[in-house]
PDB file of N, CA and C in Angstrom:
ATOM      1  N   UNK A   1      -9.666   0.438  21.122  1.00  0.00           N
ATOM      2  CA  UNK A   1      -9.112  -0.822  21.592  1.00  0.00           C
ATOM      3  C   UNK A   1      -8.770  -1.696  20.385  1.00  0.00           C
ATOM      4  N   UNK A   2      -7.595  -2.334  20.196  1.00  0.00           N
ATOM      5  CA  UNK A   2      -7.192  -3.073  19.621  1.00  0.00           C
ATOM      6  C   UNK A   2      -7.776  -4.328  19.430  1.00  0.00           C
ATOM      7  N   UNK A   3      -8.021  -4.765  18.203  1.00  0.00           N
ATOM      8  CA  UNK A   3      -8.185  -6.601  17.942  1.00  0.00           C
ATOM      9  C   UNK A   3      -7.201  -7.218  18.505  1.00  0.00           C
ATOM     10  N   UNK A   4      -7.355  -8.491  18.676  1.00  0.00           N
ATOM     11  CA  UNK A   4      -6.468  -9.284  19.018  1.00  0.00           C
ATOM     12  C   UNK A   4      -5.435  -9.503  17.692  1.00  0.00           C
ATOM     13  N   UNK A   5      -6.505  -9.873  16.289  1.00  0.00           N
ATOM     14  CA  UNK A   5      -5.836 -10.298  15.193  1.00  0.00           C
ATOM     15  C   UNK A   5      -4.941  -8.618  15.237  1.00  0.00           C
ATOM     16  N   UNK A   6      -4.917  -7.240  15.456  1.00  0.00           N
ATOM     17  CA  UNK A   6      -4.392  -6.655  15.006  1.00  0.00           C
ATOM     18  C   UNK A   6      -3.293  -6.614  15.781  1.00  0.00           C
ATOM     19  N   UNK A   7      -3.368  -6.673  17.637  1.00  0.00           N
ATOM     20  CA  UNK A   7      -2.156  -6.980  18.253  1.00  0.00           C
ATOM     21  C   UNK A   7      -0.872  -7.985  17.744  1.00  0.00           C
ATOM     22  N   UNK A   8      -1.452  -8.829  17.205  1.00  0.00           N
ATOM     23  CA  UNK A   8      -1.065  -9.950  16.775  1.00  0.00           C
ATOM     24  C   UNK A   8       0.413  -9.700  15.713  1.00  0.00           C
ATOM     25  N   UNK A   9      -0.437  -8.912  14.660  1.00  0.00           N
ATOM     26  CA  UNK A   9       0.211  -8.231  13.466  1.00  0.00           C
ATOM     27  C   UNK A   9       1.217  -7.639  13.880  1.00  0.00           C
ATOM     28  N   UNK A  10       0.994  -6.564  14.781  1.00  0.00           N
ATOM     29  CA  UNK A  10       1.522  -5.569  14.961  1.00  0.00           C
ATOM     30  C   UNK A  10       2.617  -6.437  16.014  1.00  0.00           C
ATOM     31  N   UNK A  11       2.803  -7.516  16.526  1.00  0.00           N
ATOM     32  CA  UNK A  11       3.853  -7.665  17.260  1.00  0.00           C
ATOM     33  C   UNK A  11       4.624  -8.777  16.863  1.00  0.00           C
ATOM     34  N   UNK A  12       4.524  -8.802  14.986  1.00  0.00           N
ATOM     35  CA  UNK A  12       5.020  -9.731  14.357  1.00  0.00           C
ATOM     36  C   UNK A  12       5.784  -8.671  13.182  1.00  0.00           C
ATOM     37  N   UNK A  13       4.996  -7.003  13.312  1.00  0.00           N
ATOM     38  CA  UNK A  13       6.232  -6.112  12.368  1.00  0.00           C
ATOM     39  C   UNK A  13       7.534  -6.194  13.139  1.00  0.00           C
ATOM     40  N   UNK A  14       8.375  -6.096  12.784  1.00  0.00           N
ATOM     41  CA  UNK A  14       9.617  -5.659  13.539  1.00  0.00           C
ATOM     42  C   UNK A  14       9.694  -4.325  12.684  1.00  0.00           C
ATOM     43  N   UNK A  15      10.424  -3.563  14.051  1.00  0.00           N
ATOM     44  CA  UNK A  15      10.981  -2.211  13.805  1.00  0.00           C
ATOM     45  C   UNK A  15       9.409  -0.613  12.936  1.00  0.00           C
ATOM     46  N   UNK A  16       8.519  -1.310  13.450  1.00  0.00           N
ATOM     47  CA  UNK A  16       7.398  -0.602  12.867  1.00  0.00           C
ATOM     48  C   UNK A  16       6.245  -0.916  13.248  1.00  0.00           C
ATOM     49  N   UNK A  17       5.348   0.479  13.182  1.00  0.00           N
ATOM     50  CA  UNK A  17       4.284  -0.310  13.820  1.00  0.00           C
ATOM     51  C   UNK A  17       3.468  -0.277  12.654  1.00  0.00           C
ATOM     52  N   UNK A  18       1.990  -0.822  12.659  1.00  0.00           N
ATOM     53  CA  UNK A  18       1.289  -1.515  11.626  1.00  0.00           C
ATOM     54  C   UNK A  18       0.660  -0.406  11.037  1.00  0.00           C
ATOM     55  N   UNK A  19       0.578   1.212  11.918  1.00  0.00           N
ATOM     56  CA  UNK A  19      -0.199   2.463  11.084  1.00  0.00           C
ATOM     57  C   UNK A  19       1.169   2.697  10.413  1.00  0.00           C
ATOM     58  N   UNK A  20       2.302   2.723  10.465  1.00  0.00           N
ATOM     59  CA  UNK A  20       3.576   3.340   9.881  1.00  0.00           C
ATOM     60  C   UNK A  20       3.773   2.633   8.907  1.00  0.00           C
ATOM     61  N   UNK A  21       3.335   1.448   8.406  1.00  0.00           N
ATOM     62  CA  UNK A  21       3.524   0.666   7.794  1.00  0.00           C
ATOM     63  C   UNK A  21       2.501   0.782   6.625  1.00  0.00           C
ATOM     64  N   UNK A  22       1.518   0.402   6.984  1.00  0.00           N
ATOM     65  CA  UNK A  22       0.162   1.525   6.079  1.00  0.00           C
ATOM     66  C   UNK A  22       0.086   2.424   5.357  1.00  0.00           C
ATOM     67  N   UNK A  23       0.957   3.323   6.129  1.00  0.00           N
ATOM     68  CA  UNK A  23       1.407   4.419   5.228  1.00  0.00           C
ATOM     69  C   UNK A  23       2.288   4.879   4.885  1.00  0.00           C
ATOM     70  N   UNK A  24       3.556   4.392   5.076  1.00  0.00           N
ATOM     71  CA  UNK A  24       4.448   3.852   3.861  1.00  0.00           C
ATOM     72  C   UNK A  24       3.989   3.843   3.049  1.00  0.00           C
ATOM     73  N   UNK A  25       3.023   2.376   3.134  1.00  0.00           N
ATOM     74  CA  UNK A  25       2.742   1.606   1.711  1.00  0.00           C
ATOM     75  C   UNK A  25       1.442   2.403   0.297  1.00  0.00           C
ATOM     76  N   UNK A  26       1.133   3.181   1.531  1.00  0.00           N
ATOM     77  CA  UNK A  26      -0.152   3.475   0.488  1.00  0.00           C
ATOM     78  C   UNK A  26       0.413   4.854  -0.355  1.00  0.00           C
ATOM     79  N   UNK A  27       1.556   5.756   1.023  1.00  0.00           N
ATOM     80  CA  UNK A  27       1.950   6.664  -0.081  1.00  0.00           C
ATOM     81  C   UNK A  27       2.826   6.381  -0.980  1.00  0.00           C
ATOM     82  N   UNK A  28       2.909   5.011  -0.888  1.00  0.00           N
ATOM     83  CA  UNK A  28       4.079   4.506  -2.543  1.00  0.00           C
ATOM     84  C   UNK A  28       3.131   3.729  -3.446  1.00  0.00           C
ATOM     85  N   UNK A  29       2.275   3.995  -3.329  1.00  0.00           N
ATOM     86  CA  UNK A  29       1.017   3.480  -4.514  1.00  0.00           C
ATOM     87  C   UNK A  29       0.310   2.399  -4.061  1.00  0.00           C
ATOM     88  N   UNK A  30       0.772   1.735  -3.450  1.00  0.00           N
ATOM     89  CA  UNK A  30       0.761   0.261  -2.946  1.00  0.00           C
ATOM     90  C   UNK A  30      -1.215   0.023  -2.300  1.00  0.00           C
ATOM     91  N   UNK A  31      -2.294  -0.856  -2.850  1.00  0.00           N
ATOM     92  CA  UNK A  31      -3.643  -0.971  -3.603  1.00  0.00           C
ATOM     93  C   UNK A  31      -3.349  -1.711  -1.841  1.00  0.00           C
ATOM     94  N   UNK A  32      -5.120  -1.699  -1.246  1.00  0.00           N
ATOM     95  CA  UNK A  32      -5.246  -2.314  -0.362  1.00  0.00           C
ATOM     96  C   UNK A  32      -4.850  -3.619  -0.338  1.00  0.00           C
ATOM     97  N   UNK A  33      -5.553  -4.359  -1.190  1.00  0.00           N
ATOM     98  CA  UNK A  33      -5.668  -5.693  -1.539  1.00  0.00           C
ATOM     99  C   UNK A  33      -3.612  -6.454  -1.692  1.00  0.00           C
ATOM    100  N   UNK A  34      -3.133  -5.634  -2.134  1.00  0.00           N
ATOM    101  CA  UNK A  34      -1.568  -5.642  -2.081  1.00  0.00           C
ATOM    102  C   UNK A  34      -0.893  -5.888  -0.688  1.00  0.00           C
ATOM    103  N   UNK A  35      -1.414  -4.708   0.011  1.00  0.00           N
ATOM    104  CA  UNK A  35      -0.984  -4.246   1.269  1.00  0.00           C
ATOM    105  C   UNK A  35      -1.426  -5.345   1.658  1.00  0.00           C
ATOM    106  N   UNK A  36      -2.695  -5.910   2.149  1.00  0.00           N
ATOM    107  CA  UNK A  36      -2.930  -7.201   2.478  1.00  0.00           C
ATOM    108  C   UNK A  36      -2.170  -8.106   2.463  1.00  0.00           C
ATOM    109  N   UNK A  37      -1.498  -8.508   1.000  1.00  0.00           N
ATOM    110  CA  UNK A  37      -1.072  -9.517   0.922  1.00  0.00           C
ATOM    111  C   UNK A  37       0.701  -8.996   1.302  1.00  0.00           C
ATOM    112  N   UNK A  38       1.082  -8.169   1.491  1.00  0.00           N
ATOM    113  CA  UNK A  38       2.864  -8.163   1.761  1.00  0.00           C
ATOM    114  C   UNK A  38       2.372  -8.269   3.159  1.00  0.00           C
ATOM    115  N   UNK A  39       1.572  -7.834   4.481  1.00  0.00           N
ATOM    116  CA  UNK A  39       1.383  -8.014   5.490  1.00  0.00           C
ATOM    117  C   UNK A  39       0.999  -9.917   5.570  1.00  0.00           C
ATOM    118  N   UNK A  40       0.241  -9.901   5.067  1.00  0.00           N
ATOM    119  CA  UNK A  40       0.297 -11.656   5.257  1.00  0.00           C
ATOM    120  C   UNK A  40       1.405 -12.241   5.310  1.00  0.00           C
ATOM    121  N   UNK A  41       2.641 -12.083   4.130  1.00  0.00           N
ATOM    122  CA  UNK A  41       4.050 -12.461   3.863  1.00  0.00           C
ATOM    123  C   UNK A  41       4.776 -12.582   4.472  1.00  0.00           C
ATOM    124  N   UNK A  42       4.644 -11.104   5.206  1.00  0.00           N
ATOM    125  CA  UNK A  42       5.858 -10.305   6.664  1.00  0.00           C
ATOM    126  C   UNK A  42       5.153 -10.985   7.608  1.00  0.00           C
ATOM    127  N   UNK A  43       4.283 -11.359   8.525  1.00  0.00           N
ATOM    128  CA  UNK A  43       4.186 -11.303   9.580  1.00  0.00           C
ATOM    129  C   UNK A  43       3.407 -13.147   9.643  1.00  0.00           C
ATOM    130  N   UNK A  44       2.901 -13.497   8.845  1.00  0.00           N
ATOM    131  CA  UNK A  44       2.542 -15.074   8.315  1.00  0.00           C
ATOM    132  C   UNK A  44       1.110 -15.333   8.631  1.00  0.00           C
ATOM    133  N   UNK A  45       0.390 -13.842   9.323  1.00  0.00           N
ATOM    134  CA  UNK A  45      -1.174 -13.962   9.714  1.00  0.00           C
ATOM    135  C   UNK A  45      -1.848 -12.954   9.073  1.00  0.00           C
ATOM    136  N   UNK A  46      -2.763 -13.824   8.374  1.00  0.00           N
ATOM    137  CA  UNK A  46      -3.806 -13.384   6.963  1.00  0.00           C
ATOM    138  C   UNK A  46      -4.885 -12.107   7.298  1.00  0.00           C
ATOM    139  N   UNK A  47      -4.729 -11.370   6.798  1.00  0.00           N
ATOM    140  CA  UNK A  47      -5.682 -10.094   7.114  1.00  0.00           C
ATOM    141  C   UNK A  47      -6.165  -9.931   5.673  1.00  0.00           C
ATOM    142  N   UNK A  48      -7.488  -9.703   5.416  1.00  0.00           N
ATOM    143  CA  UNK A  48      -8.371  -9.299   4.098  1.00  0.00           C
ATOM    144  C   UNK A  48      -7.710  -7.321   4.177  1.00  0.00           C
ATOM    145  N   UNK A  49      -7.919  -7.169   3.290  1.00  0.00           N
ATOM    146  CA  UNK A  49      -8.200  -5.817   2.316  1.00  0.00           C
ATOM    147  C   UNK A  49      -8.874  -4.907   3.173  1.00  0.00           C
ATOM    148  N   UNK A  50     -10.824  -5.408   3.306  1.00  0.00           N
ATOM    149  CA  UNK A  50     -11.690  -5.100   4.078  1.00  0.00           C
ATOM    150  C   UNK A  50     -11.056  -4.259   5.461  1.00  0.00           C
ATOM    151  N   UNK A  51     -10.470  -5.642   6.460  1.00  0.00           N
ATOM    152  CA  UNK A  51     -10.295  -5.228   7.382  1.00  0.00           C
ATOM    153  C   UNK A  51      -9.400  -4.250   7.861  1.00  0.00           C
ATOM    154  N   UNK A  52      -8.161  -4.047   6.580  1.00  0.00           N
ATOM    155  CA  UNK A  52      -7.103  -2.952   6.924  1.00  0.00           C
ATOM    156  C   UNK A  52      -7.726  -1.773   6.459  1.00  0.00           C
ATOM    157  N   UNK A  53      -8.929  -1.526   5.928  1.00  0.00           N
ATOM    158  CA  UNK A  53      -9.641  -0.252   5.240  1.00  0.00           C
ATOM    159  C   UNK A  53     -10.583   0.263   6.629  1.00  0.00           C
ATOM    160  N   UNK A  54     -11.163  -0.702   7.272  1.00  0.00           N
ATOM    161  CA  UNK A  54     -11.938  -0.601   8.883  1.00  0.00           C
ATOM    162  C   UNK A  54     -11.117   0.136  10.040  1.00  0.00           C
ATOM    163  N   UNK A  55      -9.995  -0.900   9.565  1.00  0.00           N
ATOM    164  CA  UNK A  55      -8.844   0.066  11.184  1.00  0.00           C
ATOM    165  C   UNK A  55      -8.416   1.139  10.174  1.00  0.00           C
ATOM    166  N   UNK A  56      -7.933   1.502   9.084  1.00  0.00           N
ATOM    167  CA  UNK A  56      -6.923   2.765   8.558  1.00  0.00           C
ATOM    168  C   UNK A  56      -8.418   3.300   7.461  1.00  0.00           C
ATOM    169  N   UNK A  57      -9.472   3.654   8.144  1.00  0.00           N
ATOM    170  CA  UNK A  57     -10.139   4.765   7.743  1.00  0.00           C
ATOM    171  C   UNK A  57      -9.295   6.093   7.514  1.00  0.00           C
ATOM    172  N   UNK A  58      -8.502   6.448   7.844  1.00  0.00           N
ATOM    173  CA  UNK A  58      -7.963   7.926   7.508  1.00  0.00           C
ATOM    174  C   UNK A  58      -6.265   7.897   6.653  1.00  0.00           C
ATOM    175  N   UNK A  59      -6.609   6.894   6.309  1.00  0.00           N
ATOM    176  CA  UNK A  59      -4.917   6.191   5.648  1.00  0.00           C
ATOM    177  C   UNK A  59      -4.876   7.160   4.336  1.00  0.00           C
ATOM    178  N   UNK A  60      -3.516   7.468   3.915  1.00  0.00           N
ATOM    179  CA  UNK A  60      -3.501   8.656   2.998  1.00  0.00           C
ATOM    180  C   UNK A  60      -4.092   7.567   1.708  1.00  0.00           C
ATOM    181  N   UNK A  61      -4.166   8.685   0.872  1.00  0.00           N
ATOM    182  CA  UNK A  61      -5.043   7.831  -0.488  1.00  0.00           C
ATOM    183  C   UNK A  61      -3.679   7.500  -1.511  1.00  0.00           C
ATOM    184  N   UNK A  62      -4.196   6.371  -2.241  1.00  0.00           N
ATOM    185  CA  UNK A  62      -3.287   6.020  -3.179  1.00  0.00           C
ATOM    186  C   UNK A  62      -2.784   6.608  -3.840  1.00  0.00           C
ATOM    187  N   UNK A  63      -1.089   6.550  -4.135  1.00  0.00           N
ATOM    188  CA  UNK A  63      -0.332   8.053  -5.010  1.00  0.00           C
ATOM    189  C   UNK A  63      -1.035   6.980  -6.401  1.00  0.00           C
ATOM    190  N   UNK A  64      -1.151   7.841  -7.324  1.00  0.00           N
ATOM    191  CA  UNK A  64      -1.332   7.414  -8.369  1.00  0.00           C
ATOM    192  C   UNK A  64      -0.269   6.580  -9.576  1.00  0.00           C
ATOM    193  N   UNK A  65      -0.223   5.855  -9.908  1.00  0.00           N
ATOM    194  CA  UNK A  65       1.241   5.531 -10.402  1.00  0.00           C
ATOM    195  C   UNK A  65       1.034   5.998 -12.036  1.00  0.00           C
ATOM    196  N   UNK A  66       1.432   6.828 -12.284  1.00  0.00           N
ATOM    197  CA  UNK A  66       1.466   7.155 -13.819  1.00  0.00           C
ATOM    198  C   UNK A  66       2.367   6.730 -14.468  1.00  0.00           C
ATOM    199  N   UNK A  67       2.138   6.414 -15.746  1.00  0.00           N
ATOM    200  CA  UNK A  67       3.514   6.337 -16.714  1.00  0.00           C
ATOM    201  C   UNK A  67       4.623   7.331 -17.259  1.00  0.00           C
ATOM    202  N   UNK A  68       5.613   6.998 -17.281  1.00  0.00           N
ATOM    203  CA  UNK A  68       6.621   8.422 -17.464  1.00  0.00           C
ATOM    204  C   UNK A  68       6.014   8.801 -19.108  1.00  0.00           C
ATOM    205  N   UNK A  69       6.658  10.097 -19.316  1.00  0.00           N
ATOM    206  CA  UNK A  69       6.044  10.509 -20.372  1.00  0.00           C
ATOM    207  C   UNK A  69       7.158   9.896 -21.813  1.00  0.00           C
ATOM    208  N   UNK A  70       6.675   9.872 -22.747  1.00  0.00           N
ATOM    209  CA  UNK A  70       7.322   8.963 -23.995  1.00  0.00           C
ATOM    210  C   UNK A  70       8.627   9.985 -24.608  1.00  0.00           C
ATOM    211  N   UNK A  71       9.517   8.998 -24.056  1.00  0.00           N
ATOM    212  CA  UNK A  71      11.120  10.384 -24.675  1.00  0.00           C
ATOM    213  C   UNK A  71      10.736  10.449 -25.983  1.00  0.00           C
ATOM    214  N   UNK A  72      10.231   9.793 -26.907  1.00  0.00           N
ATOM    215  CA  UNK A  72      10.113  10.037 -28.315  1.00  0.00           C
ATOM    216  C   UNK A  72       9.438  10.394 -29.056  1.00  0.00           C
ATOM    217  N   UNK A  73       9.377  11.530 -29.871  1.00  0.00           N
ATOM    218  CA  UNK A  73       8.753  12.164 -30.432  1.00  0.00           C
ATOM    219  C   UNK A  73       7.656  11.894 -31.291  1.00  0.00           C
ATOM    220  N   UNK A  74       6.703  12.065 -31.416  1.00  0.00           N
ATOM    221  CA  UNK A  74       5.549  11.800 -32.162  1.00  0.00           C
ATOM    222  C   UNK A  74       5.963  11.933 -33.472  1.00  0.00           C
ATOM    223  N   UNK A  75       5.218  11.177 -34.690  1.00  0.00           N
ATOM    224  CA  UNK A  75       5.271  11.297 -35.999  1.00  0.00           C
ATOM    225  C   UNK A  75       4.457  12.391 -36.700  1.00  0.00           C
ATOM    226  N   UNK A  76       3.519  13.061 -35.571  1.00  0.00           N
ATOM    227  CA  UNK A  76       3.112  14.179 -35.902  1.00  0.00           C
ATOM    228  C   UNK A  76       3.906  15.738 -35.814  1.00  0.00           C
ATOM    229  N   UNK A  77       4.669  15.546 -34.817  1.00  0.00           N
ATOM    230  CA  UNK A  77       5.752  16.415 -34.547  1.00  0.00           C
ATOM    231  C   UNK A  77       7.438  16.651 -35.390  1.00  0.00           C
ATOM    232  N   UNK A  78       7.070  15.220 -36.575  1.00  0.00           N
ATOM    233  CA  UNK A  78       8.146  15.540 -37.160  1.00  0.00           C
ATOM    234  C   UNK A  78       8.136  16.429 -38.695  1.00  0.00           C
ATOM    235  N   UNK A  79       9.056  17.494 -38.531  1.00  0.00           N
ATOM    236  CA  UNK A  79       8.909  18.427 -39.594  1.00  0.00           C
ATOM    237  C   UNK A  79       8.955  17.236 -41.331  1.00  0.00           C
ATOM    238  N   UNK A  80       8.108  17.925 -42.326  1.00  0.00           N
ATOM    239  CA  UNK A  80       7.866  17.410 -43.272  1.00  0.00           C
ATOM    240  C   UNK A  80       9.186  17.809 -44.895  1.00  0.00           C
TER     241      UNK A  80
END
Protein backbone atom coordinates (compact mmCIF):
# COMPACT_ATOMS: atom_id res chain seq x y z
CA UNK A 1 0.00 0.00 0.00
CA UNK A 2 1.06 3.27 -0.92
CA UNK A 3 1.91 6.49 1.34
CA UNK A 4 -0.03 9.19 0.85
CA UNK A 5 3.29 11.42 0.57
CA UNK A 6 4.19 8.79 -2.20
CA UNK A 7 0.70 8.98 -4.04
CA UNK A 8 1.21 12.43 -3.91
CA UNK A 9 4.64 12.33 -5.85
CA UNK A 10 3.71 10.04 -8.06
CA UNK A 11 0.66 12.10 -9.32
CA UNK A 12 2.76 15.19 -9.65
CA UNK A 13 5.42 13.01 -12.24
CA UNK A 14 3.95 13.54 -15.50
CA UNK A 15 4.38 10.92 -18.10
CA UNK A 16 6.17 8.44 -15.47
CA UNK A 17 5.76 6.75 -12.70
CA UNK A 18 7.96 7.33 -9.54
CA UNK A 19 9.69 3.42 -9.75
CA UNK A 20 10.55 4.39 -13.60
CA UNK A 21 11.88 7.33 -12.55
CA UNK A 22 14.20 5.81 -9.84
CA UNK A 23 15.57 3.96 -12.15
CA UNK A 24 16.33 5.98 -14.75
CA UNK A 25 18.05 7.95 -12.36
CA UNK A 26 20.09 5.57 -10.47
CA UNK A 27 21.15 3.70 -13.67
CA UNK A 28 22.68 7.10 -14.84
CA UNK A 29 24.72 7.43 -11.67
CA UNK A 30 22.44 9.73 -10.13
CA UNK A 31 23.35 9.37 -5.61
CA UNK A 32 20.13 9.03 -3.53
CA UNK A 33 20.46 12.20 -1.83
CA UNK A 34 20.43 13.83 -5.63
CA UNK A 35 17.50 11.86 -6.64
CA UNK A 36 15.86 13.40 -3.65
CA UNK A 37 16.51 16.58 -4.48
CA UNK A 38 15.51 16.61 -8.61
CA UNK A 39 12.18 14.86 -7.21
CA UNK A 40 11.63 17.74 -4.78
CA UNK A 41 12.25 20.24 -7.95
CA UNK A 42 9.87 18.21 -10.39
CA UNK A 43 7.05 17.64 -8.38
CA UNK A 44 7.53 20.72 -5.42
CA UNK A 45 6.98 17.95 -2.41
CA UNK A 46 10.11 17.25 -0.29
CA UNK A 47 11.06 13.60 0.14
CA UNK A 48 14.51 12.77 2.22
CA UNK A 49 17.08 10.26 0.64
CA UNK A 50 16.04 7.83 3.61
CA UNK A 51 12.66 7.52 2.46
CA UNK A 52 13.24 6.82 -1.38
CA UNK A 53 15.88 3.98 -0.16
CA UNK A 54 12.61 2.39 2.18
CA UNK A 55 10.16 2.29 -0.86
CA UNK A 56 13.10 1.37 -3.76
CA UNK A 57 14.82 -1.36 -1.62
CA UNK A 58 15.55 -3.27 -4.87
CA UNK A 59 16.48 -0.08 -7.03
CA UNK A 60 19.45 -0.97 -9.37
CA UNK A 61 22.79 0.18 -7.72
CA UNK A 62 24.67 3.21 -8.69
CA UNK A 63 26.54 3.03 -12.25
CA UNK A 64 29.73 4.19 -11.17
CA UNK A 65 30.85 7.39 -12.84
CA UNK A 66 34.50 7.01 -13.78
CA UNK A 67 36.79 9.32 -15.41
CA UNK A 68 37.62 8.85 -19.10
CA UNK A 69 41.01 7.63 -19.47
CA UNK A 70 43.91 10.50 -20.13
CA UNK A 71 44.41 10.85 -24.20
CA UNK A 72 47.95 11.83 -23.23
CA UNK A 73 50.70 10.05 -22.87
CA UNK A 74 52.70 9.67 -19.83
CA UNK A 75 56.28 11.11 -19.48
CA UNK A 76 57.21 7.74 -18.63
CA UNK A 77 56.12 6.36 -21.90
CA UNK A 78 58.08 8.77 -23.82
CA UNK A 79 61.04 7.20 -25.73
CA UNK A 80 64.44 8.76 -24.46
Amino acid sequence: MATAARELIESRLTGTSLAAFVSQRRRAGVGWRRLADEINEITGYPVSHQTLTRWFPNAPQRKELRPEPHRFKSHNSIAS
